[in-house]
PDB file of N, CA and C in Angstrom:
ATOM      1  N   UNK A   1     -23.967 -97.426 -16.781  1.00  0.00           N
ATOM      2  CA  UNK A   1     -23.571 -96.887 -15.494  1.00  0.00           C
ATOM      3  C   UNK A   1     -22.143 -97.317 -15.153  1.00  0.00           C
ATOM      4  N   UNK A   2     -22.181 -98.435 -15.684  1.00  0.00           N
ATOM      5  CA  UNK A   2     -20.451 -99.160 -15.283  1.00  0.00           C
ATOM      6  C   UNK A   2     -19.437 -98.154 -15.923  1.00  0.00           C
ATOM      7  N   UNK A   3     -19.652 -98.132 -17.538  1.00  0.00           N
ATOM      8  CA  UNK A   3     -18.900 -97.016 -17.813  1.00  0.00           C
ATOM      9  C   UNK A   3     -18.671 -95.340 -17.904  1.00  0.00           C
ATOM     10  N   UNK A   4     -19.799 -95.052 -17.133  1.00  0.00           N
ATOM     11  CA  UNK A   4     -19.777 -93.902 -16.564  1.00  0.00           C
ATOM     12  C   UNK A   4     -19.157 -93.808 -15.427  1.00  0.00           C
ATOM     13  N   UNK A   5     -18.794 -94.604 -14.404  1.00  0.00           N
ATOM     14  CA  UNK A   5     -18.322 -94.646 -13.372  1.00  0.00           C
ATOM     15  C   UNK A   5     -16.702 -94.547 -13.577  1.00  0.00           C
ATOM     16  N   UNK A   6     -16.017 -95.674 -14.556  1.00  0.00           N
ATOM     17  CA  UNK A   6     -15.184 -95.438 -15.251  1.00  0.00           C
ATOM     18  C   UNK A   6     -14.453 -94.608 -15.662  1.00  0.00           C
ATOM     19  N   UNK A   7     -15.384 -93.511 -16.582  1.00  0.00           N
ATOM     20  CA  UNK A   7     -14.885 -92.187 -16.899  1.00  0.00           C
ATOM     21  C   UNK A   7     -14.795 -91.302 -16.160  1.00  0.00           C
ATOM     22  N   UNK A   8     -15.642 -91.816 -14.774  1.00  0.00           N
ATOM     23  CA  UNK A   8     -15.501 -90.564 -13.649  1.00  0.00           C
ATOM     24  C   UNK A   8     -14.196 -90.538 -13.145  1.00  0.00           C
ATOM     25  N   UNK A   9     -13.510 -91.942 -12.889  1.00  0.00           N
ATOM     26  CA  UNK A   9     -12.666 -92.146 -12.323  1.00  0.00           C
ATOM     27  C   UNK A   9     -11.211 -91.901 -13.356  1.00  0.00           C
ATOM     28  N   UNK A  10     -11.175 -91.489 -14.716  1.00  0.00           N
ATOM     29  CA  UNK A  10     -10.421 -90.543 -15.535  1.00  0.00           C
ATOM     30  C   UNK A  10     -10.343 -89.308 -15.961  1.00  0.00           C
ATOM     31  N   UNK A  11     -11.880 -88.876 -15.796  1.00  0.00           N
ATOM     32  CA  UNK A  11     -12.380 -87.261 -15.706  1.00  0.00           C
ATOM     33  C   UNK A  11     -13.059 -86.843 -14.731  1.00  0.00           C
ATOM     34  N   UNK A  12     -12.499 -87.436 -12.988  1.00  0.00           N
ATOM     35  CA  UNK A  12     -13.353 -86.333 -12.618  1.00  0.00           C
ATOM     36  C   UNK A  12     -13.875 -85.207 -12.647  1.00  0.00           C
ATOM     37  N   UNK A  13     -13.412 -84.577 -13.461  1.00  0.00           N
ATOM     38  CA  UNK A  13     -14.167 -82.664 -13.319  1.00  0.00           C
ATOM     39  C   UNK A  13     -15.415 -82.846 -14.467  1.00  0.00           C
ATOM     40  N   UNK A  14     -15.621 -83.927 -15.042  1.00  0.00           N
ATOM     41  CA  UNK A  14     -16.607 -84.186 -16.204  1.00  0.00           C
ATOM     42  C   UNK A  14     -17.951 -83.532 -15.474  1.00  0.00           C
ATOM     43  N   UNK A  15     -18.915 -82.793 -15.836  1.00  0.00           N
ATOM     44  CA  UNK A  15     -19.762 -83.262 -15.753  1.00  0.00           C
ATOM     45  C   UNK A  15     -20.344 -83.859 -16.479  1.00  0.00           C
ATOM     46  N   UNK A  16     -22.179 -83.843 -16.885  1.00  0.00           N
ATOM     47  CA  UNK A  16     -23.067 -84.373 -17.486  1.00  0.00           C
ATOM     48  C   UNK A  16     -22.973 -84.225 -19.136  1.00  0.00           C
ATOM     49  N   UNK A  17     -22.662 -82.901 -19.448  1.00  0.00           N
ATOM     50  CA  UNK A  17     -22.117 -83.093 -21.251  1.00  0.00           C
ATOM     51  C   UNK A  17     -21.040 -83.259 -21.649  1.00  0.00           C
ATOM     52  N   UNK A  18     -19.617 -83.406 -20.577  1.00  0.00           N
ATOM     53  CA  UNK A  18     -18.496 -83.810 -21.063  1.00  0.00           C
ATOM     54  C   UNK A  18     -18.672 -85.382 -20.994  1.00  0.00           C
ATOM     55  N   UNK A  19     -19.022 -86.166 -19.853  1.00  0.00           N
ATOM     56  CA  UNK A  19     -19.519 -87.506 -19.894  1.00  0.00           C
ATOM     57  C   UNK A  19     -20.760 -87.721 -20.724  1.00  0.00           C
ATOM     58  N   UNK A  20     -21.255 -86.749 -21.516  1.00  0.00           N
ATOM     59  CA  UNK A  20     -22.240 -87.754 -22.558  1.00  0.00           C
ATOM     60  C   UNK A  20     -21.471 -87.798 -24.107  1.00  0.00           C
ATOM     61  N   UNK A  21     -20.120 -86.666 -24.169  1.00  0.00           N
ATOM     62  CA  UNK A  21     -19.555 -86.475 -25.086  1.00  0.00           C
ATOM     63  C   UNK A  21     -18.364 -87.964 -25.359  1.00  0.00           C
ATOM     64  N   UNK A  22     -18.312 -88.142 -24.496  1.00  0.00           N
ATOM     65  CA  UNK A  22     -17.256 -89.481 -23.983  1.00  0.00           C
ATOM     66  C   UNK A  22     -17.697 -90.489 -24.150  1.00  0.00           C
ATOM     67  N   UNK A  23     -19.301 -90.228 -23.904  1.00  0.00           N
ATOM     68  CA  UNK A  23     -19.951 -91.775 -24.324  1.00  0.00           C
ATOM     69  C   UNK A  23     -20.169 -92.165 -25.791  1.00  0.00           C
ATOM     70  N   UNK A  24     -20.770 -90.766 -26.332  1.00  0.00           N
ATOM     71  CA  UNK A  24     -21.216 -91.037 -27.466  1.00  0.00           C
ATOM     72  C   UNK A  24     -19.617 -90.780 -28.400  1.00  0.00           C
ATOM     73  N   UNK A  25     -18.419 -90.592 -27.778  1.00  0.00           N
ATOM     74  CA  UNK A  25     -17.127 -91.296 -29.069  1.00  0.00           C
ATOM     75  C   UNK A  25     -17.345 -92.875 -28.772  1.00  0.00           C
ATOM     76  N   UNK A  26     -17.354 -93.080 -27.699  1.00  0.00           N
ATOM     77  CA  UNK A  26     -17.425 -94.793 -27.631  1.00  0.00           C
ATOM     78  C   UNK A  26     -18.464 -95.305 -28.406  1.00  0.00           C
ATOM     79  N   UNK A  27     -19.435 -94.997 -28.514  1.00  0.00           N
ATOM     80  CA  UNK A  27     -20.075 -95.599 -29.481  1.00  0.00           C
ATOM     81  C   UNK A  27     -21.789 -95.579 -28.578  1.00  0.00           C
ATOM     82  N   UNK A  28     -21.863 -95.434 -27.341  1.00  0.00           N
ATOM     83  CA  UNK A  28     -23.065 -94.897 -26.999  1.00  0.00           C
ATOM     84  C   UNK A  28     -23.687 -93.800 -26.525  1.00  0.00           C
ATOM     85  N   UNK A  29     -24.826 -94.466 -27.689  1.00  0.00           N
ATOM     86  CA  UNK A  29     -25.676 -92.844 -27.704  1.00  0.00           C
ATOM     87  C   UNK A  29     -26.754 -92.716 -26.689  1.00  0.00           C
ATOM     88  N   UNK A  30     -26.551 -92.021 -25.860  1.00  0.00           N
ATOM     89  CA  UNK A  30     -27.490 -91.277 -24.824  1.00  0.00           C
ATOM     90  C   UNK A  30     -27.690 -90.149 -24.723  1.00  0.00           C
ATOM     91  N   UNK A  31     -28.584 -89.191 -24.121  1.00  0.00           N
ATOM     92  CA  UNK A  31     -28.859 -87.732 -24.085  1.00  0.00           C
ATOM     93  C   UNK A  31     -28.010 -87.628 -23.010  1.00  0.00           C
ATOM     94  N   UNK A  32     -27.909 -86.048 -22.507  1.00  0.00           N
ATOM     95  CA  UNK A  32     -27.315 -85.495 -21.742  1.00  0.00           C
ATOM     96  C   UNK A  32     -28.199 -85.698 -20.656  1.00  0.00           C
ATOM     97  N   UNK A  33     -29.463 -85.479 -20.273  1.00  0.00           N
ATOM     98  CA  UNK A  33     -30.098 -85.361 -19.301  1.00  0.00           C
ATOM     99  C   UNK A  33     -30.062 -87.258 -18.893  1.00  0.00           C
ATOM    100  N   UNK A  34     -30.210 -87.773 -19.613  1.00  0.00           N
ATOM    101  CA  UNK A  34     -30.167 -89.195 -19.346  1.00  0.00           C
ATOM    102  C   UNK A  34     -28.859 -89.230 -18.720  1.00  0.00           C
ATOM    103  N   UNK A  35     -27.952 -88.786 -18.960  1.00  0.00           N
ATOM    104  CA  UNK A  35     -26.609 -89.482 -18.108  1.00  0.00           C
ATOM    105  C   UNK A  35     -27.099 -88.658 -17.199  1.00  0.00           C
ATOM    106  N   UNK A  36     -27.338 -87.246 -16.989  1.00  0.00           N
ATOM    107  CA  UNK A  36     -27.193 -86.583 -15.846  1.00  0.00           C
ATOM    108  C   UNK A  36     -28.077 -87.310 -14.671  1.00  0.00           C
ATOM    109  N   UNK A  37     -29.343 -87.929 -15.051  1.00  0.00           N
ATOM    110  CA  UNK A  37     -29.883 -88.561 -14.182  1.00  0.00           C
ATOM    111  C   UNK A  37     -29.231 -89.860 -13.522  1.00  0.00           C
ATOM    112  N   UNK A  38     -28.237 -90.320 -14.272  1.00  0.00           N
ATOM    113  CA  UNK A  38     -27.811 -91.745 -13.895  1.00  0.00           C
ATOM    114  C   UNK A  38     -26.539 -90.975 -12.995  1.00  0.00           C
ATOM    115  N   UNK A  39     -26.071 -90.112 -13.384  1.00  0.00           N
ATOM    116  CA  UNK A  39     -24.469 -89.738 -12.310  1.00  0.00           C
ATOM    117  C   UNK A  39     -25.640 -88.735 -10.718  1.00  0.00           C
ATOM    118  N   UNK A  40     -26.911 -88.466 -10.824  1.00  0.00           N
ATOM    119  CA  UNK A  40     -27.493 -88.286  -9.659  1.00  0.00           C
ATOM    120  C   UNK A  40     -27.764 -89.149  -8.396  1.00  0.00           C
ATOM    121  N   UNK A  41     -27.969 -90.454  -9.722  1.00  0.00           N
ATOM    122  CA  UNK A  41     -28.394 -91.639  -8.969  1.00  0.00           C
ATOM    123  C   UNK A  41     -27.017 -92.477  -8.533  1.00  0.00           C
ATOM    124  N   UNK A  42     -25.941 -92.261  -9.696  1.00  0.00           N
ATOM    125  CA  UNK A  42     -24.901 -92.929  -8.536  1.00  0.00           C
ATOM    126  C   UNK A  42     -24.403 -92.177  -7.683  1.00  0.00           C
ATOM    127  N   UNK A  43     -25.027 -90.921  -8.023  1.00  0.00           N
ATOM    128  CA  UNK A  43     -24.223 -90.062  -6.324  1.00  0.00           C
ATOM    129  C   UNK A  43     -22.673 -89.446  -6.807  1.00  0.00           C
ATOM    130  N   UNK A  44     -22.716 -89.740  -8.226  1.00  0.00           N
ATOM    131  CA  UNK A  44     -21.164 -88.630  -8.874  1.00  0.00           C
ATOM    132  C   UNK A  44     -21.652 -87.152  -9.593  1.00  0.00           C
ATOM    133  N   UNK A  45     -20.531 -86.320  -8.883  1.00  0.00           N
ATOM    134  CA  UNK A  45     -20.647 -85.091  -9.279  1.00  0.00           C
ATOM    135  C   UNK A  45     -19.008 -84.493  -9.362  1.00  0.00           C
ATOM    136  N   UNK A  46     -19.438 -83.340 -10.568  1.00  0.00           N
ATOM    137  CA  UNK A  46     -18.202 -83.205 -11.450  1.00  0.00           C
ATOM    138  C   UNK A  46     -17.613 -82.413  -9.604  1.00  0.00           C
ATOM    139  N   UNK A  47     -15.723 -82.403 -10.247  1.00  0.00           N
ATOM    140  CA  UNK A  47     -15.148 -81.764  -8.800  1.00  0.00           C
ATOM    141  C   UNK A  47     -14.783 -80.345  -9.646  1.00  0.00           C
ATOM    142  N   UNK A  48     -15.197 -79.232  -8.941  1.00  0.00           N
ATOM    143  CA  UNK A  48     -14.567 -78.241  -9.788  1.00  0.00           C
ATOM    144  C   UNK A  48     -14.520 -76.915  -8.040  1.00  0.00           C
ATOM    145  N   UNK A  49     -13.678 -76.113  -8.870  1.00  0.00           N
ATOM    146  CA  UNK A  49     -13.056 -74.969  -7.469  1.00  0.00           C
ATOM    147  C   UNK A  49     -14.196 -74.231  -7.256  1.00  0.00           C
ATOM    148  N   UNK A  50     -15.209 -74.409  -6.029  1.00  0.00           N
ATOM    149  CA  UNK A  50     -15.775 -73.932  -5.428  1.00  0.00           C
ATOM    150  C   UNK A  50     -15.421 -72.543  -4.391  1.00  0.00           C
ATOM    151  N   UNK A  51     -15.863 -71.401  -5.197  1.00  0.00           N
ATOM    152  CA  UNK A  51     -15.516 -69.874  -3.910  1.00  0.00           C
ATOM    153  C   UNK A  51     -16.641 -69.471  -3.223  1.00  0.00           C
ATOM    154  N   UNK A  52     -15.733 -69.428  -1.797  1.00  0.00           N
ATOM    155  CA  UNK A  52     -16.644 -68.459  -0.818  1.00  0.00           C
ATOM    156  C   UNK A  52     -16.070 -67.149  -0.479  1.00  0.00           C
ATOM    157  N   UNK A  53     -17.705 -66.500  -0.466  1.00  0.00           N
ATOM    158  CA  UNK A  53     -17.740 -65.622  -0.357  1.00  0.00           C
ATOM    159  C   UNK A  53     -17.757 -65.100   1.237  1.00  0.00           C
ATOM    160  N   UNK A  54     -16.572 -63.857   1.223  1.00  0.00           N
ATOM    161  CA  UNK A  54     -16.315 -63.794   2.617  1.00  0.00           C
ATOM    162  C   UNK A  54     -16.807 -62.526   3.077  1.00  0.00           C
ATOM    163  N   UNK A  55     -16.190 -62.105   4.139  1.00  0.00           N
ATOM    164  CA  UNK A  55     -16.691 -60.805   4.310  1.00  0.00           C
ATOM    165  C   UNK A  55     -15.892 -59.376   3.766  1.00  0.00           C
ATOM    166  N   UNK A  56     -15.477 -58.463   3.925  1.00  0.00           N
ATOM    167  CA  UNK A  56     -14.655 -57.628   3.410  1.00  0.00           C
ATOM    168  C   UNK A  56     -13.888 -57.096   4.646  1.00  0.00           C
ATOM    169  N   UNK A  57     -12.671 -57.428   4.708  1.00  0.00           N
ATOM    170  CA  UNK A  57     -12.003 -57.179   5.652  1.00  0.00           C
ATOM    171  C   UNK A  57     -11.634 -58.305   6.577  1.00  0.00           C
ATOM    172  N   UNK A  58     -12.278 -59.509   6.024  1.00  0.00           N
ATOM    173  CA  UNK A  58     -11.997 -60.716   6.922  1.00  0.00           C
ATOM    174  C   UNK A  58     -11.143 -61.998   5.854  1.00  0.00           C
ATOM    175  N   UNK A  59     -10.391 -62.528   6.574  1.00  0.00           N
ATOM    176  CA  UNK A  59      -9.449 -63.516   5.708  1.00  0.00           C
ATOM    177  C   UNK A  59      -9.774 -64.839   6.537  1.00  0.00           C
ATOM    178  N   UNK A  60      -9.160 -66.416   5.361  1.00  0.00           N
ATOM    179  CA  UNK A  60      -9.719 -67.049   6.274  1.00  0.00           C
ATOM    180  C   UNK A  60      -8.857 -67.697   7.709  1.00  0.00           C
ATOM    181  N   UNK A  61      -7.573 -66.828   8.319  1.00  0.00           N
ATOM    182  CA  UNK A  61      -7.271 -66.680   9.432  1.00  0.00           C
ATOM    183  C   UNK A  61      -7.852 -65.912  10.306  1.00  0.00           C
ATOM    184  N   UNK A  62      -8.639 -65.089  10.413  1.00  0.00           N
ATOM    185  CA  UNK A  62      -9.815 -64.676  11.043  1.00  0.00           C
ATOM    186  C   UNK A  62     -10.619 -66.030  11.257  1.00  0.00           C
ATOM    187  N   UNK A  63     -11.678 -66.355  10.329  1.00  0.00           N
ATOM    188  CA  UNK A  63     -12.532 -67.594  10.408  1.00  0.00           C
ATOM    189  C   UNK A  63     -11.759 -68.581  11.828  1.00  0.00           C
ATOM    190  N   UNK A  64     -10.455 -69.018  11.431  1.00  0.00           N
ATOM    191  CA  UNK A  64      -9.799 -70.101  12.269  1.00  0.00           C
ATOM    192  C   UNK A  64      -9.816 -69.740  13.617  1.00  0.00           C
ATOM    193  N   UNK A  65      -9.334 -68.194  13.758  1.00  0.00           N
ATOM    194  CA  UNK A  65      -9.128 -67.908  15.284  1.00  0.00           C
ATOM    195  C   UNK A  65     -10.080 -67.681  15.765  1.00  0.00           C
ATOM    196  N   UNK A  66     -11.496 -67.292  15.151  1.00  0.00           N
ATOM    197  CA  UNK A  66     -12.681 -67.215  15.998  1.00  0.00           C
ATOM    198  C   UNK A  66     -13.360 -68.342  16.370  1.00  0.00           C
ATOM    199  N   UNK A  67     -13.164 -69.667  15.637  1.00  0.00           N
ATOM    200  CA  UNK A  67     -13.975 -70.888  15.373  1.00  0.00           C
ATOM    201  C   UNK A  67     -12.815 -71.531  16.359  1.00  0.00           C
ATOM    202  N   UNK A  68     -11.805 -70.847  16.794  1.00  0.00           N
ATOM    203  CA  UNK A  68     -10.561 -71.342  17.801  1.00  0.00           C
ATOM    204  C   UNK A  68     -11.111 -71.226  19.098  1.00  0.00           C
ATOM    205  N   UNK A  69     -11.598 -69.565  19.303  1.00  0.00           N
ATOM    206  CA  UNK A  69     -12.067 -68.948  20.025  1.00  0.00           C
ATOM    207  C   UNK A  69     -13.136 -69.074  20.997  1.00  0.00           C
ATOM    208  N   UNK A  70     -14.098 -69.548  20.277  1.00  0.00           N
ATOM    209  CA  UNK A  70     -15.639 -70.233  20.207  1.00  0.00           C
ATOM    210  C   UNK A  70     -15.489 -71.052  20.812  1.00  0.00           C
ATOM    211  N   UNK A  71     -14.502 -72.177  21.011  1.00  0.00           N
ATOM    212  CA  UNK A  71     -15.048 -73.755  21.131  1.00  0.00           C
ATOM    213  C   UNK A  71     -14.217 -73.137  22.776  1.00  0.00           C
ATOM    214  N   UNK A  72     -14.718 -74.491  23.308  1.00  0.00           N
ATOM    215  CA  UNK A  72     -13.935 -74.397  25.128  1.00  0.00           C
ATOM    216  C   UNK A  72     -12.995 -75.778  25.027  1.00  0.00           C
ATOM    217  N   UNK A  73     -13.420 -76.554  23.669  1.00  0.00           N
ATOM    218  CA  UNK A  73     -12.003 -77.324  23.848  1.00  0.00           C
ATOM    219  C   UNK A  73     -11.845 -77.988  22.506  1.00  0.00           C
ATOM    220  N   UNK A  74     -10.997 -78.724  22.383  1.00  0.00           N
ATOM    221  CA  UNK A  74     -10.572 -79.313  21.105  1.00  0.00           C
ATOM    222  C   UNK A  74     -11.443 -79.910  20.462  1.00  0.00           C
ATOM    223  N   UNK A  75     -12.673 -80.958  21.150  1.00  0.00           N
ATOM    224  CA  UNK A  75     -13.264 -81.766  20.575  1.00  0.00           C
ATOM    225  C   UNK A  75     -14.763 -81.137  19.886  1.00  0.00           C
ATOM    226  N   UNK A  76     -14.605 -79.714  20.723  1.00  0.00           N
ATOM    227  CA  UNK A  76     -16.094 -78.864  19.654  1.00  0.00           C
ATOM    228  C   UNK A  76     -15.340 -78.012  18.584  1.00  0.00           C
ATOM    229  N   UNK A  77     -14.080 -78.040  18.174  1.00  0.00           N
ATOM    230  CA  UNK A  77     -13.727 -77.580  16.544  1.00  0.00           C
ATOM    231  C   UNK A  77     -14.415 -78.658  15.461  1.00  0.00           C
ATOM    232  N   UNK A  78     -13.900 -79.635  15.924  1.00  0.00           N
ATOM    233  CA  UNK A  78     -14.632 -80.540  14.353  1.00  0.00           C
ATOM    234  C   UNK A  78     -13.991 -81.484  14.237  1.00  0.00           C
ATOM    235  N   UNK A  79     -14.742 -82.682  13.280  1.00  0.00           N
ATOM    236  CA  UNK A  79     -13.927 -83.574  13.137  1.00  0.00           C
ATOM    237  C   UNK A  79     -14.804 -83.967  11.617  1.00  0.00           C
ATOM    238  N   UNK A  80     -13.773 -84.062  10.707  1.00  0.00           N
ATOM    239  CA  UNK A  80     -14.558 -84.914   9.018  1.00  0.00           C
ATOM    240  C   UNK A  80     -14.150 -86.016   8.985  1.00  0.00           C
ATOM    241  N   UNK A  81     -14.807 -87.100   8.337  1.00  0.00           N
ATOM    242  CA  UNK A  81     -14.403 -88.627   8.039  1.00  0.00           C
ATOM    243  C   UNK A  81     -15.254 -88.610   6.825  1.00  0.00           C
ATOM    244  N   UNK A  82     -14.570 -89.399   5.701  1.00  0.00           N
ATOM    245  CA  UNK A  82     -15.144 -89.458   4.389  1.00  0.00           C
ATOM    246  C   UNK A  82     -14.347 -91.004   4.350  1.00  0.00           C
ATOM    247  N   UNK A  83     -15.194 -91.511   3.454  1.00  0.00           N
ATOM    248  CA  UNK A  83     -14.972 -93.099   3.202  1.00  0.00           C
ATOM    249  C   UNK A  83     -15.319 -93.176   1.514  1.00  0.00           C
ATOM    250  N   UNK A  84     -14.544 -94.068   0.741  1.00  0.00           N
ATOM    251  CA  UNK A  84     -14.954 -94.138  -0.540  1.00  0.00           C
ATOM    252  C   UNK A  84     -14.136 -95.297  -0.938  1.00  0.00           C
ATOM    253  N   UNK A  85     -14.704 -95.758  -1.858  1.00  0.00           N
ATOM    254  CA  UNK A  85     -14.415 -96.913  -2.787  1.00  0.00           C
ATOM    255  C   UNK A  85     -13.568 -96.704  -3.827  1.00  0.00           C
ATOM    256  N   UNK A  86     -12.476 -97.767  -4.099  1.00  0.00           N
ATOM    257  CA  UNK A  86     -11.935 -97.490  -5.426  1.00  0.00           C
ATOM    258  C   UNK A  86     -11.909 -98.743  -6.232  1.00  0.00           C
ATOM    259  N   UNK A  87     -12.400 -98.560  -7.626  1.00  0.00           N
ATOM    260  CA  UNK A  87     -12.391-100.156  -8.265  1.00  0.00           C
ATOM    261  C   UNK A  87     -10.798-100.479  -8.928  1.00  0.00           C
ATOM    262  N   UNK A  88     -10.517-101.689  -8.648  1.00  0.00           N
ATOM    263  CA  UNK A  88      -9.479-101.626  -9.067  1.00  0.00           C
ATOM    264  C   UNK A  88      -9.273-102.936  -9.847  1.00  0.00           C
ATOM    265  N   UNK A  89      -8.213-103.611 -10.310  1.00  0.00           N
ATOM    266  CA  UNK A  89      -8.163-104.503 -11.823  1.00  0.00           C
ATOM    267  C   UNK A  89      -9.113-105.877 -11.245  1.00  0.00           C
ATOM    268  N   UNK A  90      -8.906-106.257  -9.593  1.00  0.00           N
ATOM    269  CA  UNK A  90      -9.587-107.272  -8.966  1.00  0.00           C
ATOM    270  C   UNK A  90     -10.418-106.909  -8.291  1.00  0.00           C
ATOM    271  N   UNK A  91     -11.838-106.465  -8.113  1.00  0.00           N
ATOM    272  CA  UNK A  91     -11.688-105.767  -6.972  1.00  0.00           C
ATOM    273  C   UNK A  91     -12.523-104.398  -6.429  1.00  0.00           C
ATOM    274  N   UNK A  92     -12.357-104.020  -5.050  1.00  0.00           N
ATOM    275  CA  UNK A  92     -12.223-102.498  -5.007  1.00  0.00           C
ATOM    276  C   UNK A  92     -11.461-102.818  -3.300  1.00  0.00           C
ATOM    277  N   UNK A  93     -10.800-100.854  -3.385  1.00  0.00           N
ATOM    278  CA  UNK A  93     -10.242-101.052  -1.934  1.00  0.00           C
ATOM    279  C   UNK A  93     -11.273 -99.744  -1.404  1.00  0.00           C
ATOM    280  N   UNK A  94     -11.086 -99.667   0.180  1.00  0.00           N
ATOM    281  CA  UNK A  94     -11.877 -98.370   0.997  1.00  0.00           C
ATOM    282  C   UNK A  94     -10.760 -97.721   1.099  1.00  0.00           C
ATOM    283  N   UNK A  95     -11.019 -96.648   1.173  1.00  0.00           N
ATOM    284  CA  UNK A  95     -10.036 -95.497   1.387  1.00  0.00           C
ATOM    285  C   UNK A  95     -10.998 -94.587   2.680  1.00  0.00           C
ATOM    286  N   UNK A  96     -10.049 -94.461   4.318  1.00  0.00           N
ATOM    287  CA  UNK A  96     -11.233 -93.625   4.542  1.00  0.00           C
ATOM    288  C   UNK A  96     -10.070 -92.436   5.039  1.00  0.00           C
ATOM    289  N   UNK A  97     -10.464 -91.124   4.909  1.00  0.00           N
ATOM    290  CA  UNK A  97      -9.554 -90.155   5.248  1.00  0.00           C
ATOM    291  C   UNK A  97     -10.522 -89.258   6.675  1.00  0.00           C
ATOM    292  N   UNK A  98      -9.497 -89.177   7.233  1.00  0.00           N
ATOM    293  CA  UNK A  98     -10.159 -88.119   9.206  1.00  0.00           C
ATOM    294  C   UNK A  98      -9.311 -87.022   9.168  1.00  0.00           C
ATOM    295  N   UNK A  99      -9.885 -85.950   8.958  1.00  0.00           N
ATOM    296  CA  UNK A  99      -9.215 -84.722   9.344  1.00  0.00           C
ATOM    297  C   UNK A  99      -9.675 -84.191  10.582  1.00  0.00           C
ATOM    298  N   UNK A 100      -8.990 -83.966  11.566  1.00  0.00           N
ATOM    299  CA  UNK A 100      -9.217 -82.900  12.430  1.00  0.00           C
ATOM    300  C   UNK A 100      -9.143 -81.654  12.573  1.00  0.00           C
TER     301      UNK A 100
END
């Protein structure tokens, strides 16, 4: 798991058979479904370009000005906070990012 975490943090876009392909050059042999269960359980998943599907005739400046539109003030648009760990040579640091 240690060095799966590792490789996540050099391949994120890996998923489950590029990280079992990585393991087994290093020298361990595991199945694919076996890592895939261990990157479930640490909660890593490959990052790759996710599309939505919109409507036809709508762009996503439409989306903004209606979700603008909608709210009666600033604080019902939204707010994200994500927090994450990074290991580092001593260590790990938090990283937390707030978009409004």
């Amino acid at each position: 798991m240690r060095r799966i975490d590792e490789l996540n943090l050099d391949y994120p876009f890996a998923g489950s058979r590029m990280m079992r392909g990585c393991l087994v050059r290093e020298g361990f042999y595991v199945g694919q479904l076996h890592v895939a269960t261990l990157m479930k359980r640490m909660r890593i998943a490959a990052i790759y370009r996710r599309l939505v599907q919109l409507e036809a005739g709508s762009g996503s400046q439409d989306l903004l000005v209606s979700a603008a539109q909608a709210a009666d003030h600033a604080a019902q648009l939204g707010l994200a906070i994500d927090i994450i760990y990074i290991p580092m040579a001593r260590g790990f640091v938090y990283l937390a990012a707030v978009v409004d």
